[in-house]
Protein backbone atom coordinates (compact mmCIF):
# COMPACT_ATOMS: atom_id res chain seq x y z
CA UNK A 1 16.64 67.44 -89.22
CA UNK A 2 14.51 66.27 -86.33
CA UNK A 3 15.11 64.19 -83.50
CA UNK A 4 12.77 62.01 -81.06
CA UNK A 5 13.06 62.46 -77.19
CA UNK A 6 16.49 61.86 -75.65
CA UNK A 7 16.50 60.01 -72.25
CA UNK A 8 20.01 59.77 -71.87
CA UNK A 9 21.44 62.73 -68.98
CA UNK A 10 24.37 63.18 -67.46
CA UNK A 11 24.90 61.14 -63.76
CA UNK A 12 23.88 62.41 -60.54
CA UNK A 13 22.42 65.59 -60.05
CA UNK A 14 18.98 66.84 -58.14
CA UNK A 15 15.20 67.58 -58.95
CA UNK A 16 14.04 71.36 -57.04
CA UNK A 17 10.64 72.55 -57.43
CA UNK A 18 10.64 74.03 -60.85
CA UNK A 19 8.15 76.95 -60.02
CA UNK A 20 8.03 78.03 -64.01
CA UNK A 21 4.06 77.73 -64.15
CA UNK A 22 3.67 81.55 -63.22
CA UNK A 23 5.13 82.78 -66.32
CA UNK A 24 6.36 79.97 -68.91
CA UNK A 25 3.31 81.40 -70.39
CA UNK A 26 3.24 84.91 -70.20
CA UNK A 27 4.63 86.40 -73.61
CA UNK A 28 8.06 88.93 -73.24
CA UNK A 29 6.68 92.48 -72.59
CA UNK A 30 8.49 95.87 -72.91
CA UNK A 31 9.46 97.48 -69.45
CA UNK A 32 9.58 101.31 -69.41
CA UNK A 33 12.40 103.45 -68.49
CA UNK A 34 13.51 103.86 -65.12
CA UNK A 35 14.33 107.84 -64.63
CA UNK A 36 17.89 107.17 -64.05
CA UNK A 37 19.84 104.05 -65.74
CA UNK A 38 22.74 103.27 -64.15
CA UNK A 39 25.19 101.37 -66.48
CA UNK A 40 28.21 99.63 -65.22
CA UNK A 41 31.20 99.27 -67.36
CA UNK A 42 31.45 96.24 -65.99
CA UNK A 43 29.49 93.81 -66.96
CA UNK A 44 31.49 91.13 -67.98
CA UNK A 45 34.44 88.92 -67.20
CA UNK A 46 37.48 90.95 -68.79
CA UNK A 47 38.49 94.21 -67.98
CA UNK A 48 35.83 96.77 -67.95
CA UNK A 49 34.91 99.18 -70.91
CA UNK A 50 36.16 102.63 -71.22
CA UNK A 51 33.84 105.35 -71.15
CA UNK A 52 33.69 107.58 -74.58
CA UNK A 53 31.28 109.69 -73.58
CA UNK A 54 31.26 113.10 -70.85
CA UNK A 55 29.30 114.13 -68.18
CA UNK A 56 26.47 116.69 -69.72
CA UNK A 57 26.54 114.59 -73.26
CA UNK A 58 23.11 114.00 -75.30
CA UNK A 59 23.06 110.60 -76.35
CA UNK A 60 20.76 108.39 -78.18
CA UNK A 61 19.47 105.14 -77.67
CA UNK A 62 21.73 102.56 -79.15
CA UNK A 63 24.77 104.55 -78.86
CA UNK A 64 28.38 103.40 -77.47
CA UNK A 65 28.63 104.50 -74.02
CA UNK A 66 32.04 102.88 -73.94
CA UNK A 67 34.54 101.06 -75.90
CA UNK A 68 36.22 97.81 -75.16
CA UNK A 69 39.47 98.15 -73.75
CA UNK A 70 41.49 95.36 -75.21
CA UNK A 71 40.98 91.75 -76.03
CA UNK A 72 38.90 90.46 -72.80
CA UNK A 73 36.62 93.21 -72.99
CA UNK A 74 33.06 94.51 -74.53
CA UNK A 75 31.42 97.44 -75.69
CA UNK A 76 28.42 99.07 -74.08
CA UNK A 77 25.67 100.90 -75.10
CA UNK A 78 23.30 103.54 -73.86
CA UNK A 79 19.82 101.91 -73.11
CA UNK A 80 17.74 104.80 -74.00
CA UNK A 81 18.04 108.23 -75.79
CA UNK A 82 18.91 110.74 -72.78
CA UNK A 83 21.49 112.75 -71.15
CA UNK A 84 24.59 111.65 -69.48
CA UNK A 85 23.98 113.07 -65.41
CA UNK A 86 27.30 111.57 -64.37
CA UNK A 87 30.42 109.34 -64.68
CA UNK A 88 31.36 107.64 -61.57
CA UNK A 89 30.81 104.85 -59.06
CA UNK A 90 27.49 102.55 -58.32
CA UNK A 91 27.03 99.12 -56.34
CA UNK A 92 27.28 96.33 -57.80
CA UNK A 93 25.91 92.70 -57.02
CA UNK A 94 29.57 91.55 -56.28
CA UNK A 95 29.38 93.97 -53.38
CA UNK A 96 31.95 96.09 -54.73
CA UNK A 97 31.85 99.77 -56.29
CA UNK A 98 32.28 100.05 -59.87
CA UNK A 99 32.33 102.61 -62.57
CA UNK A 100 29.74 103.24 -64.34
CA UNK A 101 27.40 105.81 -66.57
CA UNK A 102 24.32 107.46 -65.34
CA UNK A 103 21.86 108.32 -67.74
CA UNK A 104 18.60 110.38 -67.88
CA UNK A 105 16.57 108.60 -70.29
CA UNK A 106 14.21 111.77 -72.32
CA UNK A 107 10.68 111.17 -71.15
CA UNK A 108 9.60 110.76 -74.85
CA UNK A 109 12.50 108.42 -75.73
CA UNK A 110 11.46 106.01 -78.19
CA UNK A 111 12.03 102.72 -78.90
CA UNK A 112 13.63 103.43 -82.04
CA UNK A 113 18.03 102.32 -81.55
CA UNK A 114 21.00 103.74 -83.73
CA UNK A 115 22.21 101.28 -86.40
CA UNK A 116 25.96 100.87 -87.66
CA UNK A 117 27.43 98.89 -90.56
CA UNK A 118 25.62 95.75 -90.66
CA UNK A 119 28.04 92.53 -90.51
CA UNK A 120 26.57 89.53 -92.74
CA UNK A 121 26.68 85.67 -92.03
CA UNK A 122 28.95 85.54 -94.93
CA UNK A 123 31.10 87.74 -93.80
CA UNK A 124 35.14 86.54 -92.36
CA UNK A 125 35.55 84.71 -88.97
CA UNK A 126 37.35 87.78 -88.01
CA UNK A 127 35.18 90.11 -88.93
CA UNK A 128 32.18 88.58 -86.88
CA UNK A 129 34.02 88.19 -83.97
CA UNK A 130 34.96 91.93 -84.27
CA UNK A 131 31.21 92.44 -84.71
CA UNK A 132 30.16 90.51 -81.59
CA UNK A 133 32.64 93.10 -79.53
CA UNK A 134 31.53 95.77 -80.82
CA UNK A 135 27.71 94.76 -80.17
CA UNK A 136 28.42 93.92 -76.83
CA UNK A 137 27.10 90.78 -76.51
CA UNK A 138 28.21 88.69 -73.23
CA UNK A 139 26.86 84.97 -72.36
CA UNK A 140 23.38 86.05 -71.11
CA UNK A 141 22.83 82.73 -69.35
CA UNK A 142 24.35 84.41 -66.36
CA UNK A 143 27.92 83.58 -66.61
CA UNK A 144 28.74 87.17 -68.58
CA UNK A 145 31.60 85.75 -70.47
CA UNK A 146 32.85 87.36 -73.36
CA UNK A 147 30.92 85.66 -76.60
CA UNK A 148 33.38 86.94 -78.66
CA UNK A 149 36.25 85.22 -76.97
CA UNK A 150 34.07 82.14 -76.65
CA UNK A 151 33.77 81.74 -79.86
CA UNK A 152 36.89 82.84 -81.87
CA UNK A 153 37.99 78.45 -81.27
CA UNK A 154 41.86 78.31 -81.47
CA UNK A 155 43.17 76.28 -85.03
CA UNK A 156 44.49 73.74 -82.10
CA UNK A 157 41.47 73.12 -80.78
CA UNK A 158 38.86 72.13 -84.08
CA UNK A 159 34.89 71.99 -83.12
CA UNK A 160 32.01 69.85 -84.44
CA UNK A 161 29.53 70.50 -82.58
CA UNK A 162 27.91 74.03 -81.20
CA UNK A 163 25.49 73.17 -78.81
CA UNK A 164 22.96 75.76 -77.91
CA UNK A 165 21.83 75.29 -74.78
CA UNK A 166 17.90 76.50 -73.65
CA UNK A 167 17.70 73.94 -71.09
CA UNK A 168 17.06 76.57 -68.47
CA UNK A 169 17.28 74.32 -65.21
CA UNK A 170 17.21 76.83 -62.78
CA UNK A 171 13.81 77.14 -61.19
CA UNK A 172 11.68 80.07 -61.47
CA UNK A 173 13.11 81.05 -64.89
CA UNK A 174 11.45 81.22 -68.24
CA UNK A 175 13.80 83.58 -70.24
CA UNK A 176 14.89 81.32 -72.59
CA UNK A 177 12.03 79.27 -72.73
CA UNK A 178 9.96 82.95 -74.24
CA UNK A 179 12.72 83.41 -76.38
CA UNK A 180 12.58 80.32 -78.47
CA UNK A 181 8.86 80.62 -78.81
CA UNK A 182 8.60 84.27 -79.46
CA UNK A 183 12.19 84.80 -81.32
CA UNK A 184 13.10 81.54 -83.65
CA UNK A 185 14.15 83.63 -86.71
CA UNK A 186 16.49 85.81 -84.38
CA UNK A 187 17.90 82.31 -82.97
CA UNK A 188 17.86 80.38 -86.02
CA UNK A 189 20.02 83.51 -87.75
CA UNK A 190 22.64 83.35 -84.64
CA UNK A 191 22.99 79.79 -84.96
CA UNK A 192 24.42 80.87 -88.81
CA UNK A 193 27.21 83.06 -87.39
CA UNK A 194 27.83 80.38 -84.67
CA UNK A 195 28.58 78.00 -87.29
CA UNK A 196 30.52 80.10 -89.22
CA UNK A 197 32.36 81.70 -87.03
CA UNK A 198 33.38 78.50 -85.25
CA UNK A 199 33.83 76.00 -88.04
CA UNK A 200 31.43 73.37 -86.20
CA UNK A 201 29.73 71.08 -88.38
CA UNK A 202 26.43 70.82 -86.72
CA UNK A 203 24.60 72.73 -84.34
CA UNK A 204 21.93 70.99 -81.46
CA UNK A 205 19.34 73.08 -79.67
CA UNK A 206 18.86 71.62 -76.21
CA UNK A 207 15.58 71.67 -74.55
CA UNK A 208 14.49 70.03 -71.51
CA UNK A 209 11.46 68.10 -71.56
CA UNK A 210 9.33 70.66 -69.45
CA UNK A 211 9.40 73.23 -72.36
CA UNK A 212 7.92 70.54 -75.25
CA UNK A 213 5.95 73.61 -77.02
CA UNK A 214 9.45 75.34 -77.47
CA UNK A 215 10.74 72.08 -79.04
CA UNK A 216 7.72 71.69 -81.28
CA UNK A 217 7.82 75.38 -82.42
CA UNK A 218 11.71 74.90 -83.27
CA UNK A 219 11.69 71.84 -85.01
CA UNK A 220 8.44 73.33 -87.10
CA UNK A 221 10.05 76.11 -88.31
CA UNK A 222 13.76 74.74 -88.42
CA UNK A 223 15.11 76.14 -91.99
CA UNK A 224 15.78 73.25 -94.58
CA UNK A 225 18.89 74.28 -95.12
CA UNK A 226 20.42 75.05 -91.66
CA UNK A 227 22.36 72.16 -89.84
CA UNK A 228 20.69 71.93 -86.94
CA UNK A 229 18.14 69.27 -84.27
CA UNK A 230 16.38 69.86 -81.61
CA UNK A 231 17.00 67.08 -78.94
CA UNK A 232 14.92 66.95 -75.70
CA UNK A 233 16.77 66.08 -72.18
CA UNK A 234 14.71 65.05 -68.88
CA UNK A 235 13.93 67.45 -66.54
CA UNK A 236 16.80 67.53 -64.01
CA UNK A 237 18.99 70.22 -61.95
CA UNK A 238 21.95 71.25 -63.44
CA UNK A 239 21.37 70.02 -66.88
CA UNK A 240 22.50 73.36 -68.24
CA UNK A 241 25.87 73.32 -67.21
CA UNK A 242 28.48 72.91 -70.15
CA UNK A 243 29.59 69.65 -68.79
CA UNK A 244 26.40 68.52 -68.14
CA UNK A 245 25.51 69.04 -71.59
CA UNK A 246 28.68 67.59 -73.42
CA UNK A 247 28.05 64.76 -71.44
CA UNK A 248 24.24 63.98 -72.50
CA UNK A 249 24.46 65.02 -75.86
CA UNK A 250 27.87 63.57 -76.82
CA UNK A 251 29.01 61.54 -74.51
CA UNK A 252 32.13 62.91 -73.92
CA UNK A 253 33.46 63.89 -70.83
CA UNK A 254 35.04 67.33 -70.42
CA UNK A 255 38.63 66.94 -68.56
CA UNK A 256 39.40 68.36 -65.36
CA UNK A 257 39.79 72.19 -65.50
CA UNK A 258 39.12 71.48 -69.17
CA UNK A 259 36.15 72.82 -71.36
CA UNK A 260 34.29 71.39 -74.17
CA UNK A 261 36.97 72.86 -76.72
CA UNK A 262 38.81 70.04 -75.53
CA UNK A 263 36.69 67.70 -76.70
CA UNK A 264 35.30 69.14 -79.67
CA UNK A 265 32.39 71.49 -78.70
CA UNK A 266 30.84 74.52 -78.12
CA UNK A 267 28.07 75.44 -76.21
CA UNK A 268 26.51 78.84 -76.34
CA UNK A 269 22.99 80.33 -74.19
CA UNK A 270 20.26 80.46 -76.75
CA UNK A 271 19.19 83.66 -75.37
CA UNK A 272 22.83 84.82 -76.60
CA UNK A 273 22.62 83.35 -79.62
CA UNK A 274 19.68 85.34 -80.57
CA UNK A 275 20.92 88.65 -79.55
CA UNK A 276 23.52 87.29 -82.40
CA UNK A 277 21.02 87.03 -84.87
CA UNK A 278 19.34 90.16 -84.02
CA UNK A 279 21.86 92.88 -83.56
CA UNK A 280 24.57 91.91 -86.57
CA UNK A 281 22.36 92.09 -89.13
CA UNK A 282 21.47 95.57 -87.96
CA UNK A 283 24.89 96.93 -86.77
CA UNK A 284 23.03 97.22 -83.32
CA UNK A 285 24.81 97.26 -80.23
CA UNK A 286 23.18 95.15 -76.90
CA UNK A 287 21.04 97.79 -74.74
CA UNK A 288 18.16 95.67 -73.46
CA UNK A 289 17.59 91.95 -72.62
CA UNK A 290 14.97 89.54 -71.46
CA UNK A 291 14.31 88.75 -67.72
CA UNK A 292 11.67 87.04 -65.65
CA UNK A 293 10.41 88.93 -62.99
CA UNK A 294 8.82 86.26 -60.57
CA UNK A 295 8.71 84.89 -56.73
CA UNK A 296 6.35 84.43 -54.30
CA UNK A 297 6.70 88.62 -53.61
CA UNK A 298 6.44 89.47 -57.10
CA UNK A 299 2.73 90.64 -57.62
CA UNK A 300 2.42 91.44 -61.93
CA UNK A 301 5.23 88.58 -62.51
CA UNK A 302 6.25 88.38 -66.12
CA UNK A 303 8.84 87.93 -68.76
CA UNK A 304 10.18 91.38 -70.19
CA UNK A 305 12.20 93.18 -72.29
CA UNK A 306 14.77 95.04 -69.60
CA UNK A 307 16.58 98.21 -70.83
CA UNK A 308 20.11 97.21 -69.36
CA UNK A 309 20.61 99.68 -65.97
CA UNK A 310 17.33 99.40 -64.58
CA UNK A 311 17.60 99.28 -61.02
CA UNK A 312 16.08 96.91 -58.50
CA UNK A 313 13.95 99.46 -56.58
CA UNK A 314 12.71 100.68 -59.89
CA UNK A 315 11.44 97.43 -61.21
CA UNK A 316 10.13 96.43 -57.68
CA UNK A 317 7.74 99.64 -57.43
CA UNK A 318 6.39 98.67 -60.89
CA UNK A 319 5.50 95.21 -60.67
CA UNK A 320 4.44 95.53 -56.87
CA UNK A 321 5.86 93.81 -54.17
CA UNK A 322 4.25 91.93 -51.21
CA UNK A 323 4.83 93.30 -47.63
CA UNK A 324 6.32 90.91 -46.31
CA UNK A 325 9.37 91.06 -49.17
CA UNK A 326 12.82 89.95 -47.46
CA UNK A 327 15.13 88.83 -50.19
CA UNK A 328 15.65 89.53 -53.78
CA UNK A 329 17.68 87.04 -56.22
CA UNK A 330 19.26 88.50 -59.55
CA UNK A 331 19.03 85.33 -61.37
CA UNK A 332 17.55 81.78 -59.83
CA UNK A 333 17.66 80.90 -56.47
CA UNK A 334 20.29 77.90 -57.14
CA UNK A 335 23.25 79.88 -58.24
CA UNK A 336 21.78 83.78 -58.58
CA UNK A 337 22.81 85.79 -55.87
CA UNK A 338 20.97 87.55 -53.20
CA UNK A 339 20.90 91.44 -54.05
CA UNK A 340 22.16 93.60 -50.98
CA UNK A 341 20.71 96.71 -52.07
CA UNK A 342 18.09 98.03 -54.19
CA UNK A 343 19.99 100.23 -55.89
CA UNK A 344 21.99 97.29 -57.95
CA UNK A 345 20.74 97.21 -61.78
CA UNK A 346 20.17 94.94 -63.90
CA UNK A 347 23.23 93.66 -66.28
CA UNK A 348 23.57 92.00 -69.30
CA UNK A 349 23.92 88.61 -67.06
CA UNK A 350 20.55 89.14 -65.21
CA UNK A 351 18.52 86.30 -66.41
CA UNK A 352 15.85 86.36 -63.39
CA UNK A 353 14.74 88.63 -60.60
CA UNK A 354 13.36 86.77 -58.45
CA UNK A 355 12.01 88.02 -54.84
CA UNK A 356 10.99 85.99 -51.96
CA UNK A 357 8.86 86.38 -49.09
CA UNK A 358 9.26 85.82 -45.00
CA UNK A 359 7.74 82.34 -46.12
CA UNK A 360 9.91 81.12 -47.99
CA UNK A 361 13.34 82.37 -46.76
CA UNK A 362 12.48 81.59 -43.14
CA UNK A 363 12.34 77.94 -44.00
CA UNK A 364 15.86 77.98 -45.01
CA UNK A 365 17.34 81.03 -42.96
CA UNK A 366 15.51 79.70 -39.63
CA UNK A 367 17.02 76.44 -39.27
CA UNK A 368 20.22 75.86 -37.33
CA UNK A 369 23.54 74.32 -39.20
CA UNK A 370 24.31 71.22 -37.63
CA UNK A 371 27.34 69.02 -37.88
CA UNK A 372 27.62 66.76 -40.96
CA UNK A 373 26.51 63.26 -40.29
CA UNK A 374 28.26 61.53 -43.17
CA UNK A 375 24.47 60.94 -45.05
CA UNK A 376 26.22 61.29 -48.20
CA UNK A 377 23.80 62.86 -49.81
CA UNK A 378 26.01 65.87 -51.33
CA UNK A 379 28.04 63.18 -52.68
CA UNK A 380 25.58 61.54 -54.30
CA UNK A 381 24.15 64.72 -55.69
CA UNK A 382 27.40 66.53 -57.07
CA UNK A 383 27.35 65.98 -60.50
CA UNK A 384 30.96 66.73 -60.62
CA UNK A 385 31.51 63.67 -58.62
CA UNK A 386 33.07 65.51 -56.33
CA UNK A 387 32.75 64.87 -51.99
CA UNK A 388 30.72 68.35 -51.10
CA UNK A 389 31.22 66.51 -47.46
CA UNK A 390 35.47 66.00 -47.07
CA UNK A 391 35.47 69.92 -49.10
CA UNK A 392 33.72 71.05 -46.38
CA UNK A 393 35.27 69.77 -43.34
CA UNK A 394 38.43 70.67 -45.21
CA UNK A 395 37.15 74.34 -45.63
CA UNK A 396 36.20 74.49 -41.88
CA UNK A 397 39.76 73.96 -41.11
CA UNK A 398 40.84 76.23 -43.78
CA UNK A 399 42.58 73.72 -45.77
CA UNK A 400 42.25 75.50 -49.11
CA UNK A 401 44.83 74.58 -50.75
CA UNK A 402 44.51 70.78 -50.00
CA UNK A 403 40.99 71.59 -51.43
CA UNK A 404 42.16 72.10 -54.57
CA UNK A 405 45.42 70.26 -55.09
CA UNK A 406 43.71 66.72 -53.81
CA UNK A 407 40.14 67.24 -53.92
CA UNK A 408 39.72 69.21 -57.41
CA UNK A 409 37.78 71.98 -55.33
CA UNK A 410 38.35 74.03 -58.91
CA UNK A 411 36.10 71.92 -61.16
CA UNK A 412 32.99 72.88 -58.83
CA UNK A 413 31.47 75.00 -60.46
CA UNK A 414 28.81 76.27 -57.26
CA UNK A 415 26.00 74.80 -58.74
CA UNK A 416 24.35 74.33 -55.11
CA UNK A 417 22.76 70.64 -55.40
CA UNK A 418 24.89 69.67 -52.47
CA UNK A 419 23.50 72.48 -50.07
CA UNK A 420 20.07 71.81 -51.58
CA UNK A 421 20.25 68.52 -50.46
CA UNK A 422 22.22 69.21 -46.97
CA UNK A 423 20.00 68.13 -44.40
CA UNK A 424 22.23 69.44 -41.85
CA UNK A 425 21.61 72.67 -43.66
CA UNK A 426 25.14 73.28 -44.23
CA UNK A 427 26.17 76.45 -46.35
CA UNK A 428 28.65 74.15 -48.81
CA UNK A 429 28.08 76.34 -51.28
CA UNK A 430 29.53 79.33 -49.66
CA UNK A 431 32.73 77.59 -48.07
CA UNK A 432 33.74 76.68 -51.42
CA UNK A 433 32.80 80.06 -53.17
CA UNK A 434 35.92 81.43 -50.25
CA UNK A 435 38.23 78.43 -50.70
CA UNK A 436 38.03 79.09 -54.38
CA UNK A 437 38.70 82.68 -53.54
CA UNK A 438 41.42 81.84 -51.12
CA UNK A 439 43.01 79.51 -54.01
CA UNK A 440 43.25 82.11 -56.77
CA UNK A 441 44.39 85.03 -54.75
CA UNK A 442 47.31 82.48 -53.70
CA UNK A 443 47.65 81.42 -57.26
CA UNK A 444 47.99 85.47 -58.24
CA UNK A 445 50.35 86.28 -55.32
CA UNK A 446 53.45 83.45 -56.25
């Protein structure tokens, strides 16, 4: 089923510089083996993984490094064939220490990954979303949110539509956009189980309009039988958001602190969706992913396959860096945050790595705050219809609570349009990222 260009979008929202034309093009290359992975157990929203292995322990590429433990939780999986060097604590991008798994990958070790029992599209609802557990998988748009809890849709809460979202707003990033050209059958397959799994009807890739050969490609090889469009969305920033999306495909709008369960939809990364497709069929747990490498300090920029655990400093000495290097993004500069050490890996969530130079960063780090002038700008930018300008003064004065009990500071979702658009260079994004902090540790303390 095919569709012609969409031109409907959801209201408000902002146009950055896209900065794709570096690698949209460049096809997904394999990225050798740092000589020590470091794995975090956490990697995901949920509780994190136990470890099943010991210190000293041969292990093989493929293998379950540790088991979920309980509901809100995911597997992982060693990256490489190697030897365990040590259980215990690594830096995070959160700032925080976590546990983790330190592996020695074998200098020989092969590409070659340990298989289990492979779980069919026709196989129960239950047993898929047991699958998707045990692979691993987390939403690899950047959010990390368990896919198996995503998708296991209460009997309450019925779906039509799963949408599968490669609109890949964020500048600099061209993850997705390689993955629908270079892995259709491996999407089109995880689109199956998404159905399935979630009863929806229908399933609609989203594309914006800046990735047309994608959308050709799909709708060219879209299976007769598989219920399924491609529509195309204008080019605008945040069009991937779940909202967004539900919004400008549907027309429905999401609730307040609601999600699109609530009104009868789904949405799902496409990247995610074919790590679906790829691994179940194959028993395969999730030990690599694909990330762009780019920036204006990125010398060999590209789109590769990442063995999960990689560190920073690793990938940085192999794709050369400029000199004048000051900050490093794990994901886009809109919502990815900026990497305070070197030593941080990459996750299953790291979509982008994206460094900057003296150039760049200066612009923005260099200029003064200044008081807010009332432009309205933010406001007209939010696409959550929000006031970016009353949240703030209110989170000057520490008013976090009146934030989010008469200004619904909990529907943003940090998407950074209004600081984008700030030209009194105001950090709006951060004061809400601590109200919202502030908010839930109240919440958790009464």
């Amino acid at each position: 089923m095919l569709s012609l260009f969409k031109s409907k979008t959801f209201g408000h929202g902002v146009h950055p510089p896209e900065s794709k034309e570096t690698t949209r093009k460049l096809p997904i290359r394999q990225f050798p083996f740092a000589p020590l992975l470091r794995i975090p157990l956490t990697q995901h929203l949920g509780k994190p993984a136990q470890p099943v292995v010991r210190e000293g322990q041969e292990v093989v590429r493929g293998q379950a490094l540790g088991q979920p433990d309980g509901y809100m939780s995911v597997a992982m999986h060693a990256p490489a064939s190697g030897v365990v060097k040590r259980i215990g604590l690594m830096p995070s991008i959160t700032g925080q220490m976590v546990e983790g798994v330190y592996l020695e990958p074998y200098p020989s070790s092969s590409q070659e990954v340990l298989e289990g029992d492979p779980v069919d599209v026709t196989a129960s609802k239950e047993e898929i979303v047991a699958a998707i557990q045990s692979a691993g998988i987390v939403g690899l748009g950047g959010a990390a949110f368990p896919t198996h809890v995503k998708l296991n849709v209460p009997d309450d809460k019925p779906v039509d539509t799963a949408i599968i979202n490669g609109v890949e707003c964020e500048p600099y990033l061209t993850t997705d956009h390689r993955v629908m050209l270079e892995q259709q059958a491996d999407v089109f397959m995880g689109i199956r189980y998404v159905l399935k799994v979630t009863g929806a009807e229908r399933a609609i890739i989203a594309i914006e309009a800046n990735k047309l050969d994608a959308a050709d490609a799909l709708r060219q090889n879209l299976p007769d039988d598989l219920e399924a469009e491609v529509l195309v969305l204008p080019v605008k920033y945040p069009q991937g958001a779940e909202k967004m999306l539900v919004a400008a495909l549907l027309d429905r709008q999401v609730p307040s602190r609601g999600l699109p369960l609530d009104v009868g939809a789904i949405c799902i990364n496409v990247a995610t969706t074919a790590e679906i497709g790829r691994l179940l069929p194959h028993g395969r747990g999730i030990q690599e992913r694909v990330v762009t490498i780019t920036g204006p300090g990125v010398e060999k920029k590209g789109n590769y396959r990442m063995p999960i655990g990689t560190p920073l400093r690793f990938i940085m000495d192999e794709v050369g860096v400029t000199d004048d290097l000051t900050r490093v993004f794990m994901g886009g500069p809109m919502m990815g945050p900026a990497a305070s050490s070197l030593d941080i890996p990459v996750v299953k969530g790291t979509s982008g790595v994206v460094a900057f130079t003296e150039r760049e960063t200066g612009k923005v780090l260099d200029r003064p705050t200044y008081p807010c002038i009332r432009c309205g700008r933010c406001v007209d930018a939010c696409p959550m219809f929000l006031n970016p300008s009353e949240l703030g003064v209110l989170a000057v004065n520490e008013s976090y609570q009146r934030m989010a009990d008469d200004h619904h500071l909990m529907d943003c979702f940090e998407c950074g349009s209004c600081s984008f658009v700030c030209p009194s260079n105001i950090p709006l994004v951060q004061y809400f990222r601590m109200a919202k902090t502030s908010v839930r540790k109240a919440a958790k303390a009464s």
